[in-house]
Protein backbone atom coordinates (compact mmCIF):
# COMPACT_ATOMS: atom_id res chain seq x y z
CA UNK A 1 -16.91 -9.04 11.87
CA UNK A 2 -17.63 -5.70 9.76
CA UNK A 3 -16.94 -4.89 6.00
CA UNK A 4 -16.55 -1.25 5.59
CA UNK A 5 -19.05 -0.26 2.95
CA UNK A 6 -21.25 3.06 1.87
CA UNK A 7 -23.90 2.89 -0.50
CA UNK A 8 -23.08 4.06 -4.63
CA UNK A 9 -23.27 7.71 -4.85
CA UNK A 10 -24.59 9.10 -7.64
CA UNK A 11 -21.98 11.15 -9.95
CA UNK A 12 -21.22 14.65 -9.73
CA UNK A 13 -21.04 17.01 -12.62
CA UNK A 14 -18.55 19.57 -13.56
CA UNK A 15 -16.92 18.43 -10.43
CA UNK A 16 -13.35 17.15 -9.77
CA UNK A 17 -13.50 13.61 -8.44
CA UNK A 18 -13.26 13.00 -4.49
CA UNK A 19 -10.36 12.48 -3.06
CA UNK A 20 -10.07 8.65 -2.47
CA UNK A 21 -12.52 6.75 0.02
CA UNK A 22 -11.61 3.55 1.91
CA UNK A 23 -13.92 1.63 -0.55
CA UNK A 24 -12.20 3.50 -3.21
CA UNK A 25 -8.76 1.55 -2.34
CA UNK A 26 -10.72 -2.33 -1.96
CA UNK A 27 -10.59 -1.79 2.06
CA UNK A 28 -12.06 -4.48 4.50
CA UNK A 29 -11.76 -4.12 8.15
CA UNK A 30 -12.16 -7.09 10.05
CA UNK A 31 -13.19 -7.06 14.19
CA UNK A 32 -12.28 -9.80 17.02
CA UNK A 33 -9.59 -11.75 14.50
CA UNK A 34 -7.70 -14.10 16.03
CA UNK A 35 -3.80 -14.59 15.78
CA UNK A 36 -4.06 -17.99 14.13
CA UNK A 37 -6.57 -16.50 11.75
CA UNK A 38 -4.66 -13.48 10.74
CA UNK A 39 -1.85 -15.78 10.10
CA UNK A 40 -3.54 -18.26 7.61
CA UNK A 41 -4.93 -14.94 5.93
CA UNK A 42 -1.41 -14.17 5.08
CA UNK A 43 -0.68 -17.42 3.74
CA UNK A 44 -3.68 -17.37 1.17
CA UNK A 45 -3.02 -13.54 0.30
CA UNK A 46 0.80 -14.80 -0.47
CA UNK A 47 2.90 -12.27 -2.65
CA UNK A 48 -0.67 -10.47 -3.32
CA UNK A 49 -0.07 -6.62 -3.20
CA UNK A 50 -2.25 -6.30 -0.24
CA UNK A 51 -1.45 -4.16 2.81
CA UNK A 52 -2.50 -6.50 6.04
CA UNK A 53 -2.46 -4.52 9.69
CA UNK A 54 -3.30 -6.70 12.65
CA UNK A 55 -3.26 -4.94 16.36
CA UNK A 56 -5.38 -6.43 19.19
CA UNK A 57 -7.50 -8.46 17.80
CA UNK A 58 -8.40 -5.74 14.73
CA UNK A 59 -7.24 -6.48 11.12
CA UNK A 60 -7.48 -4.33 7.82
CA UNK A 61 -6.84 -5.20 4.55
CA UNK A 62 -6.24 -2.67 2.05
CA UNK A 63 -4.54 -2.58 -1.83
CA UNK A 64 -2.45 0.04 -2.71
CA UNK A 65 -3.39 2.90 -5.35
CA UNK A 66 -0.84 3.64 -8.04
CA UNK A 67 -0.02 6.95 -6.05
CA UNK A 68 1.20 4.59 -3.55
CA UNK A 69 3.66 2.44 -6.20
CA UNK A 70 4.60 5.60 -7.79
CA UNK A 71 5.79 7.46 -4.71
CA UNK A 72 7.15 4.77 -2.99
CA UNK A 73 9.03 3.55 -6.26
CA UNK A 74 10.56 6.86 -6.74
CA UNK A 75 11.86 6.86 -2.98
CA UNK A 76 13.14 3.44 -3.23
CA UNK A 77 15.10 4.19 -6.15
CA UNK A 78 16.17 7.46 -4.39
CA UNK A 79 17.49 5.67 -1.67
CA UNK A 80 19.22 3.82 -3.75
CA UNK A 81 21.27 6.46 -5.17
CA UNK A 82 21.92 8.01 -2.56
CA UNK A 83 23.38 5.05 -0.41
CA UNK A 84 24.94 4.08 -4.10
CA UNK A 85 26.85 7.57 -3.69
CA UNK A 86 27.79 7.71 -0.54
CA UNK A 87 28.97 4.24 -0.45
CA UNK A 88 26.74 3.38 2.11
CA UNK A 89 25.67 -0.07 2.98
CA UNK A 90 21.92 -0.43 2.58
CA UNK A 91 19.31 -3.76 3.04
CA UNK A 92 16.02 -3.46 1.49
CA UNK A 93 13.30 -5.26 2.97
CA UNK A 94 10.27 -3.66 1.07
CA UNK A 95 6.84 -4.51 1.92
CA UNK A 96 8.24 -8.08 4.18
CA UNK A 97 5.53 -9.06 6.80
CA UNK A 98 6.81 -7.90 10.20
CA UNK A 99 4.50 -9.80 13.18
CA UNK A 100 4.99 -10.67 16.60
CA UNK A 101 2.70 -12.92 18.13
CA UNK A 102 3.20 -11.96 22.05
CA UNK A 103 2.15 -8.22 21.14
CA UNK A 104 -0.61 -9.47 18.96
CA UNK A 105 1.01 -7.25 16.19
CA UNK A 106 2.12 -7.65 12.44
CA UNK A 107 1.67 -4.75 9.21
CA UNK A 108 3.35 -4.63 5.80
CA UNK A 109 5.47 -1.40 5.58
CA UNK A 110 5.19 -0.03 1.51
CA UNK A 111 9.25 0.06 1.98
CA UNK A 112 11.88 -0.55 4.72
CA UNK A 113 15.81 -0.35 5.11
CA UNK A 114 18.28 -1.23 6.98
CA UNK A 115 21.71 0.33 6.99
CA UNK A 116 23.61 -0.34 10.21
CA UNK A 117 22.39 -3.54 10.37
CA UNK A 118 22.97 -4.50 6.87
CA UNK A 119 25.30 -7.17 7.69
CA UNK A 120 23.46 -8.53 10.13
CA UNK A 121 20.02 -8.48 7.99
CA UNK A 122 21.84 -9.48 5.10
CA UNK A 123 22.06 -13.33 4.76
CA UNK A 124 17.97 -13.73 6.53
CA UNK A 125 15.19 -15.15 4.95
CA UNK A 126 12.46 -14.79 7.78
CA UNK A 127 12.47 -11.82 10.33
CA UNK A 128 12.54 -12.93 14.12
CA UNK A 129 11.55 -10.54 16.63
CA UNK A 130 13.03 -12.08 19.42
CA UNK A 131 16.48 -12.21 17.00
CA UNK A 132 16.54 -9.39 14.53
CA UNK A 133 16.48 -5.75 14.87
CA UNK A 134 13.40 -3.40 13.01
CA UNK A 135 14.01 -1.84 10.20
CA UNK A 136 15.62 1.48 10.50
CA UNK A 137 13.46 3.64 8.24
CA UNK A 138 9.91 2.09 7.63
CA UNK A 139 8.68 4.08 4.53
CA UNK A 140 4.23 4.90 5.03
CA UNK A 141 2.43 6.19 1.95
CA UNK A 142 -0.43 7.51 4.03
CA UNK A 143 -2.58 8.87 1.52
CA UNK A 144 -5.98 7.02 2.14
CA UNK A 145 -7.65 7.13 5.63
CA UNK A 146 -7.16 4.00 7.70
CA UNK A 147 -9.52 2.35 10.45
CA UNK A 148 -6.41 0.43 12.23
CA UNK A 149 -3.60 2.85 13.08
CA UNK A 150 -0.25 1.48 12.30
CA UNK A 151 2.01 3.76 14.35
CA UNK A 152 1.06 1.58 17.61
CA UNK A 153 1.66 -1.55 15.86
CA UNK A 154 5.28 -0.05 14.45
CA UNK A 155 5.54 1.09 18.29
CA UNK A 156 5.31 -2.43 18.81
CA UNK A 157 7.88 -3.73 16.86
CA UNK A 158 10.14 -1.44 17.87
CA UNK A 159 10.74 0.67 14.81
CA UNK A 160 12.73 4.03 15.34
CA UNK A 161 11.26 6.11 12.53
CA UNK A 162 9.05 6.38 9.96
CA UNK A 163 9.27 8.51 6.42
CA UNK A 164 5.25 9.55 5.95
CA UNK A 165 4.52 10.59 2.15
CA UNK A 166 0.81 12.32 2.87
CA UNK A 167 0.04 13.35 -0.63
CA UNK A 168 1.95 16.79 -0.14
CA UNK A 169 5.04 16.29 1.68
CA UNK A 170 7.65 13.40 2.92
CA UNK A 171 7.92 14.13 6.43
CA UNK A 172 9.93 12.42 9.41
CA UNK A 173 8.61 10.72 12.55
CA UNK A 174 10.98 9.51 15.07
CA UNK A 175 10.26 7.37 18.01
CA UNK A 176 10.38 9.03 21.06
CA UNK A 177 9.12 6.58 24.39
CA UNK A 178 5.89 5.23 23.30
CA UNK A 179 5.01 7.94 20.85
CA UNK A 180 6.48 8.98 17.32
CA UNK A 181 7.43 12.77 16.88
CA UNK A 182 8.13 14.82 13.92
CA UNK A 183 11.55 15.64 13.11
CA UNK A 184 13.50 17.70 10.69
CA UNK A 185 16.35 15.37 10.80
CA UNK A 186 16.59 11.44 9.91
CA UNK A 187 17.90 9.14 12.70
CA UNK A 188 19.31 6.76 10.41
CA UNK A 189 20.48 9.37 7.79
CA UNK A 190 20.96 12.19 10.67
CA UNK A 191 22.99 14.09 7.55
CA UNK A 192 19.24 14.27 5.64
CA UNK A 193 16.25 15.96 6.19
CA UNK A 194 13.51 13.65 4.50
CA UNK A 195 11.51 17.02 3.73
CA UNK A 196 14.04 18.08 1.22
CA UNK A 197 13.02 14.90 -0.98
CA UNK A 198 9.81 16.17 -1.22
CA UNK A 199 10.25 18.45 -4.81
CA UNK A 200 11.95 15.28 -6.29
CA UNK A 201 8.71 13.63 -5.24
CA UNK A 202 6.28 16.25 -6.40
CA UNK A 203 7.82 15.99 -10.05
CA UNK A 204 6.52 12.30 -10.00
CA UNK A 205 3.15 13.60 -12.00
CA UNK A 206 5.33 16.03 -14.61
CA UNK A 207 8.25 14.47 -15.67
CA UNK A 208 9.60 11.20 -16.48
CA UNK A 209 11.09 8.90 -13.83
CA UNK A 210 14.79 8.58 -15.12
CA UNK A 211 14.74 12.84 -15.80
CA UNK A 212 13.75 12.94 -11.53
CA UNK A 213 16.41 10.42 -10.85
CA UNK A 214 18.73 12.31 -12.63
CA UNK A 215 18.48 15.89 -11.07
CA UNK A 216 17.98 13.42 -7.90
CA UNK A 217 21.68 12.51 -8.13
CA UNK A 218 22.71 15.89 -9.10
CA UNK A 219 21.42 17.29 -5.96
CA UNK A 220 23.11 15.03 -3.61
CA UNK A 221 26.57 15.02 -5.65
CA UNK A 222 26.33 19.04 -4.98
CA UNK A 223 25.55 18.63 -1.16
CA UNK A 224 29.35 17.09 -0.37
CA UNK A 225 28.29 14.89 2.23
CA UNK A 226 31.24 12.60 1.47
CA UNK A 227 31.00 8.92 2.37
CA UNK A 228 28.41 8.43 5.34
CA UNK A 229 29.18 4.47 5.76
């Protein structure tokens, strides 16, 4: 069992700050976990906003920094307007626990949606692996460094993309075999390129959340997509 840890660094002058360590975001990376521990861990942790990765045996815990709420916040409600406009059915999930105990894997996505399987998804309260789909779009605000990679556990459970916010840019990773690949078009939403969003969510730091929305909706009214449900 290892806690990841460096020692306290003195401060730096006339310097801008680091960009954010593990230890900056409360990180702990546990070795040789077992399933039935990993699952009482979740129990305890509860509706804690702490980020939980399990794969083989490894398990890292990790809270979110408020560039993670803020991005992910702003695509949720994005998401939401869009679908909204296009009279699209849409199921949130958010940050639900997604395990499976016979591939010894289980993560937190920061947001996921279903769309064709709304209906389906839309009266649960507990995901089954061996009865319910994946989510469609799992969203990843990957802007801290990770010791457990979460693209084999998604692998795992069968997720068919992924919408990556690294800091700069919203990019799109689709599953392709046992591998995900970038792509400039959205499976689920094969009308959108999630890079497009990315202005919208570089405004996040500069302008007020409701003004983004706004110019947000005007965008999409202007791209005539019609109804995509």
């Amino acid at each position: 069992m290892t806690q990841v840890a460096t020692k306290p660094r003195p401060r730096a002058r006339r310097r801008p700050p680091p960009a954010p360590t593990l230890d900056d975001v409360q990180h702990i990376v546990l070795e040789d976990v077992s399933w039935d521990f990993y699952e009482r861990l979740l129990k305890e942790i509860g509706n804690r906003p702490i980020r939980v990765t399990y794969d083989e045996g490894r398990l890292e815990m990790m809270s979110p920094l408020p560039e993670h709420e803020v991005i992910e916040n702003l695509i949720h409600d994005m998401m939401r307007l869009l679908t909204m406009e296009l009279d699209m059915p849409m199921k949130c999930l958010g940050s639900t626990t997604f395990r499976w105990q016979e591939k010894r894997g289980g993560m937190e996505p920061d947001d996921c949606y279903y769309f064709r399987d709304e209906k389906r998804m839309r009266a649960r309260k507990r995901w089954n692996p061996k009865r319910d789909p994946p989510p469609e779009i799992v969203v990843e605000m990957d802007v801290t460094r990770r010791s457990v990679d979460r693209e084999p556990v998604y692998l795992k459970l069968g997720v068919p993309e992924i919408w990556r916010w690294d800091g700069i840019r919203l990019s799109c990773l689709l599953r392709r075999g046992e591998a995900y690949t970038p792509s400039a078009r959205s499976k689920a939403l094969p009308f959108l390129d999630p890079a497009d969003l990315t202005r919208f969510l570089k405004m996040a730091w500069r302008q007020e959340e409701n003004a983004i929305l706004r110019q947000f909706l005007k965008w999409v009214k202007r791209q005539e997509w019609g109804s995509a449900g």
